[in-house]
PDB file of N, CA and C in Angstrom:
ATOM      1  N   UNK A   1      -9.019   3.643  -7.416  1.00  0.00           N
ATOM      2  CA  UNK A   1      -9.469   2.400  -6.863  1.00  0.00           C
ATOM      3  C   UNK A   1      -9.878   1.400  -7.939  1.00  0.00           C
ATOM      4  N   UNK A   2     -10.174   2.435  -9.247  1.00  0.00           N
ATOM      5  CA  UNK A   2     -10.504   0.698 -10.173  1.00  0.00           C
ATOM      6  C   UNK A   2      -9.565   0.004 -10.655  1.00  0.00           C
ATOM      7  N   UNK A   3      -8.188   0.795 -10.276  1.00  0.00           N
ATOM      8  CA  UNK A   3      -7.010  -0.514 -11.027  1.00  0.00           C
ATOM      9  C   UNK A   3      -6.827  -1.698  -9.863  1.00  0.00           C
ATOM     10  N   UNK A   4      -7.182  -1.152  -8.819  1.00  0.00           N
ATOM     11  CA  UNK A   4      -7.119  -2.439  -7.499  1.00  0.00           C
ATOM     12  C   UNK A   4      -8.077  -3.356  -7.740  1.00  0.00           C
ATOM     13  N   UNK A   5      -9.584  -2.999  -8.153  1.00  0.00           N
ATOM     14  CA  UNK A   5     -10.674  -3.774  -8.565  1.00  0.00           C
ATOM     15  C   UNK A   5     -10.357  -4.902  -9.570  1.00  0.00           C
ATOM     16  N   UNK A   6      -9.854  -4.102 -10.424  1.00  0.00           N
ATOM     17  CA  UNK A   6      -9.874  -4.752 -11.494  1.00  0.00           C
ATOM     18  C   UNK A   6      -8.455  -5.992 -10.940  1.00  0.00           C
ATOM     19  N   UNK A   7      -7.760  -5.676 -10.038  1.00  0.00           N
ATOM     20  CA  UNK A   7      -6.423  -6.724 -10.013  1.00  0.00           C
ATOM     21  C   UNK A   7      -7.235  -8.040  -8.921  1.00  0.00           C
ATOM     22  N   UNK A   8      -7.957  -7.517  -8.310  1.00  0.00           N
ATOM     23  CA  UNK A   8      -8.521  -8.252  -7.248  1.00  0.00           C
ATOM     24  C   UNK A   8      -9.920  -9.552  -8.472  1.00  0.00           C
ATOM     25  N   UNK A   9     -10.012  -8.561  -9.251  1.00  0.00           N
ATOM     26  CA  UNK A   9     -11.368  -9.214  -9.900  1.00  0.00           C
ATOM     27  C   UNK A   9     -10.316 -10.626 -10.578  1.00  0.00           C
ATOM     28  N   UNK A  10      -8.887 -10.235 -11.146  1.00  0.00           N
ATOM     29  CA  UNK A  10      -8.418 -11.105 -12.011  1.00  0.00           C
ATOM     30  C   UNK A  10      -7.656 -11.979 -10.890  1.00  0.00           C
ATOM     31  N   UNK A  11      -7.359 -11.847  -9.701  1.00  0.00           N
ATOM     32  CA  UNK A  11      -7.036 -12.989  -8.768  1.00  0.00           C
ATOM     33  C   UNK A  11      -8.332 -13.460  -7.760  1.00  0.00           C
ATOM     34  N   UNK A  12      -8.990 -12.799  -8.431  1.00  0.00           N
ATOM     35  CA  UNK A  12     -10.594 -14.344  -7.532  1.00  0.00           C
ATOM     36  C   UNK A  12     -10.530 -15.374  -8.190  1.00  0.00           C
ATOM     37  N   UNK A  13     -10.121 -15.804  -9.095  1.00  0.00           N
ATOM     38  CA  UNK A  13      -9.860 -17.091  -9.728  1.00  0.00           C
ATOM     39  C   UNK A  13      -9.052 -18.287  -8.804  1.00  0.00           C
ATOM     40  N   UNK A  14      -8.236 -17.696  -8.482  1.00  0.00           N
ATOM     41  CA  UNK A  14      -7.433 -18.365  -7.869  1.00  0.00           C
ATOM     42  C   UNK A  14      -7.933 -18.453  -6.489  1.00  0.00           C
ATOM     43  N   UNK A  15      -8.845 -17.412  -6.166  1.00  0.00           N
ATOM     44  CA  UNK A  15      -9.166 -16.972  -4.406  1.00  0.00           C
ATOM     45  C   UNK A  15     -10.693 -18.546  -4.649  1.00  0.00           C
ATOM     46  N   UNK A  16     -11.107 -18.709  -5.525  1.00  0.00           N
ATOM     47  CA  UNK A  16     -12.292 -19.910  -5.918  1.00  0.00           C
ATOM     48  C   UNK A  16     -11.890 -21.122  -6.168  1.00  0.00           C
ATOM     49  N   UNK A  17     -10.363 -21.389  -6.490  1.00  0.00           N
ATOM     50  CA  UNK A  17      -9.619 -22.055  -6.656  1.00  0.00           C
ATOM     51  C   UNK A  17      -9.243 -23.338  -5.226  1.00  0.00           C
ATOM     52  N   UNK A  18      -9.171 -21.993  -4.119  1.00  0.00           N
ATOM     53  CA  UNK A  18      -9.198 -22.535  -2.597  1.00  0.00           C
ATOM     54  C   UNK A  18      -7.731 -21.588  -2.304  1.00  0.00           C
ATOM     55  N   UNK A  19      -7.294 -21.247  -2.783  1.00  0.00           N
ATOM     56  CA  UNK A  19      -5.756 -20.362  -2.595  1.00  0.00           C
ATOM     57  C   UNK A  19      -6.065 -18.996  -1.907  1.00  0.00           C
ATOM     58  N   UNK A  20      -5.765 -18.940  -0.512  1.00  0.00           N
ATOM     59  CA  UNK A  20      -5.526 -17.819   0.071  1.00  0.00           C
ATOM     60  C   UNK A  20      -5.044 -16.577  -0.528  1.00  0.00           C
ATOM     61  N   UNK A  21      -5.742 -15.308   0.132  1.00  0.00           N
ATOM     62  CA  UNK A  21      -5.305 -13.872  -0.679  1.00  0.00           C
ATOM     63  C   UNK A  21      -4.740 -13.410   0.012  1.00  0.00           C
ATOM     64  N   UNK A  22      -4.254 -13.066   0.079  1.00  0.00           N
ATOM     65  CA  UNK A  22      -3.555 -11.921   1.023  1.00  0.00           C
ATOM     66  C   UNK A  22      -2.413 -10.360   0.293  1.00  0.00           C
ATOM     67  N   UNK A  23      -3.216  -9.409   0.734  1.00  0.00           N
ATOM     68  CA  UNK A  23      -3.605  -7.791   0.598  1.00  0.00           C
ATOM     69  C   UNK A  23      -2.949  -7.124   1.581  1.00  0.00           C
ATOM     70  N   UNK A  24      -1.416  -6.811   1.326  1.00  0.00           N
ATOM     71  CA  UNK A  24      -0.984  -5.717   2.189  1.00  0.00           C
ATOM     72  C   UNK A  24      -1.146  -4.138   1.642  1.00  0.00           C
ATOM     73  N   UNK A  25      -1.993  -3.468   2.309  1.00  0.00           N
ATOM     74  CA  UNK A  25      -1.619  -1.918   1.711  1.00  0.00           C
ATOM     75  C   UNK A  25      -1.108  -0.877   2.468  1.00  0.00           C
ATOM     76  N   UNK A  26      -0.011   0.078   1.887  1.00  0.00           N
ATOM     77  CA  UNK A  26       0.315   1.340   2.361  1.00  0.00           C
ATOM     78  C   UNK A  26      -0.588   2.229   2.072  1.00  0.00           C
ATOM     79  N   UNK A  27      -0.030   3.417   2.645  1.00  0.00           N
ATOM     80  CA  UNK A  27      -1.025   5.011   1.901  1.00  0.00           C
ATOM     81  C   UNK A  27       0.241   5.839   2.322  1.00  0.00           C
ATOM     82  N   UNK A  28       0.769   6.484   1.178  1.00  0.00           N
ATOM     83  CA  UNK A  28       1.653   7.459   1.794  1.00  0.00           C
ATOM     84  C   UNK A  28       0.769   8.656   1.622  1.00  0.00           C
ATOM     85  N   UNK A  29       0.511   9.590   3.103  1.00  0.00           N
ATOM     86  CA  UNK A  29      -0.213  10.340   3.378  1.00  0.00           C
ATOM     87  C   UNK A  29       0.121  11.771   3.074  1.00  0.00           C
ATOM     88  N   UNK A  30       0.253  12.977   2.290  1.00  0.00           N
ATOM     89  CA  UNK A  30       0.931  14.094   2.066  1.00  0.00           C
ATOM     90  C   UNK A  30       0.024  15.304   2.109  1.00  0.00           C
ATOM     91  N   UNK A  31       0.308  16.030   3.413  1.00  0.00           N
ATOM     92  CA  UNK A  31      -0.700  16.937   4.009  1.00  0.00           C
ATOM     93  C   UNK A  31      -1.158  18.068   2.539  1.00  0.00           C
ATOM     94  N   UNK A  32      -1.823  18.291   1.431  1.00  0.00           N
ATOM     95  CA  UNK A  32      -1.994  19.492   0.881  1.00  0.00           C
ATOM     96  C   UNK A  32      -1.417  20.409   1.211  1.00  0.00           C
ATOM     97  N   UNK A  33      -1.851  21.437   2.683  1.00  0.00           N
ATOM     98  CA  UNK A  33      -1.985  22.306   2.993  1.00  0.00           C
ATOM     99  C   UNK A  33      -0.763  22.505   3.533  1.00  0.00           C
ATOM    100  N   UNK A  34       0.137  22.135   3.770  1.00  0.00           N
ATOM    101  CA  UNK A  34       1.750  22.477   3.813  1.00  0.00           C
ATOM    102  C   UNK A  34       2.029  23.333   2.879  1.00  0.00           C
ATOM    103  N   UNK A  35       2.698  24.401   3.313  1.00  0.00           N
ATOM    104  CA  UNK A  35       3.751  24.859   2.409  1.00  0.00           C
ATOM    105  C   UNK A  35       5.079  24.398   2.602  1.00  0.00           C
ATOM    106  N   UNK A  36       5.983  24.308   1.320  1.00  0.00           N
ATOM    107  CA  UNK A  36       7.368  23.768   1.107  1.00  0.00           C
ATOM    108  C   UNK A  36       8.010  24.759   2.019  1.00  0.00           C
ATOM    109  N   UNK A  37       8.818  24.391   2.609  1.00  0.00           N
ATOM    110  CA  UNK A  37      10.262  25.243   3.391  1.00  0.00           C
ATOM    111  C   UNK A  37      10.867  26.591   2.578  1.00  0.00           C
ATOM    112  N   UNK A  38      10.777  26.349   1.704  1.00  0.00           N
ATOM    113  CA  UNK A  38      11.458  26.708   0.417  1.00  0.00           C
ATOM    114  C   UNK A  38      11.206  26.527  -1.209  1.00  0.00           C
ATOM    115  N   UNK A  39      10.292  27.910  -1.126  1.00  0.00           N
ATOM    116  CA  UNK A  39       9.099  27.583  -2.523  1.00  0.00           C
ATOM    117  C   UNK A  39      10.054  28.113  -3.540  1.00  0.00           C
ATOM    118  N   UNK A  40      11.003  28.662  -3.422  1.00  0.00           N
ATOM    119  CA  UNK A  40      11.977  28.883  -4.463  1.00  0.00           C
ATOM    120  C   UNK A  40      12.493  27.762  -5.570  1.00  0.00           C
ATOM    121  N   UNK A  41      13.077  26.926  -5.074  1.00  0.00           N
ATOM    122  CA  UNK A  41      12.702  25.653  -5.007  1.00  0.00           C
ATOM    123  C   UNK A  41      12.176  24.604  -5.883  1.00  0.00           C
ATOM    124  N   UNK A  42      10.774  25.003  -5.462  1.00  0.00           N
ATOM    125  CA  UNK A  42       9.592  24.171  -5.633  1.00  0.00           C
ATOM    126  C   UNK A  42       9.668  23.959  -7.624  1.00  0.00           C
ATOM    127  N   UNK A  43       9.710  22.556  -7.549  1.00  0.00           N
ATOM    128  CA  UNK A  43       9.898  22.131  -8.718  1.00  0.00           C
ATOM    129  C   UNK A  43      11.692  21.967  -9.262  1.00  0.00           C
ATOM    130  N   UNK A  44      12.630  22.343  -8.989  1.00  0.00           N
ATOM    131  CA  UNK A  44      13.383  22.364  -9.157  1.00  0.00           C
ATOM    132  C   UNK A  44      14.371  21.058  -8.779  1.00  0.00           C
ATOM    133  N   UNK A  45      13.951  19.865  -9.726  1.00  0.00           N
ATOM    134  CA  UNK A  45      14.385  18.350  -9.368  1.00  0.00           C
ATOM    135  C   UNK A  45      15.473  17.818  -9.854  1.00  0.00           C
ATOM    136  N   UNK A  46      16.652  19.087 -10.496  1.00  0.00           N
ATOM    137  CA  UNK A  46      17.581  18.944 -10.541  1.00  0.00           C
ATOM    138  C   UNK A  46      18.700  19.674  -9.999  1.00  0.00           C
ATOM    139  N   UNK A  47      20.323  19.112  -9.811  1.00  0.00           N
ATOM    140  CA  UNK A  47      20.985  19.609  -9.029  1.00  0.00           C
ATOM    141  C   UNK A  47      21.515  20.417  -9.784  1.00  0.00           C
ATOM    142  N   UNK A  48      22.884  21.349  -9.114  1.00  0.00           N
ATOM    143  CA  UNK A  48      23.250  22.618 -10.090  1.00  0.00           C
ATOM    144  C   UNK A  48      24.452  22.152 -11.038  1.00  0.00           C
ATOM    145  N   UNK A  49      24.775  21.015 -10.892  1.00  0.00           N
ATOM    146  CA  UNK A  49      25.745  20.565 -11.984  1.00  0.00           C
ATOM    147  C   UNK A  49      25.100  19.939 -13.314  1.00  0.00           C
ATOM    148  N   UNK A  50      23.709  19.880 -13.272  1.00  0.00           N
ATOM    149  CA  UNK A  50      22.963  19.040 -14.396  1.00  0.00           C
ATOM    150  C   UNK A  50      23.317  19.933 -15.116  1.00  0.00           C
ATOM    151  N   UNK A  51      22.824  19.786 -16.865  1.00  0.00           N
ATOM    152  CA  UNK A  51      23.011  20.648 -18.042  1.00  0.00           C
ATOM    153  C   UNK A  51      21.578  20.371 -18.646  1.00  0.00           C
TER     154      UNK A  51
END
């Protein structure tokens, strides 16, 4: 959260200025407690033709 702070702290200038802010945020949500389908797998981020 402090790299958002800090981006928000360096556009209040402009927000004092009279210039509207506007803040869309996502959250991509990723349960922990899942296990992979297929822990064999797991980590394996290349295909079988790589070298």
């Amino acid at each position: 959260w402090s790299i958002i702070e800090r981006q928000l702290i360096r556009w209040g200038e402009f927000f004092r200025a009279g210039k509207r802010l506007r803040v869309d945020l996502s959250f991509n949500y990723i349960d922990a407690s899942l296990q992979p389908t297929n822990p064999a797998n797991r980590g394996n981020k290349r295909g079988s033709s790589a070298t």
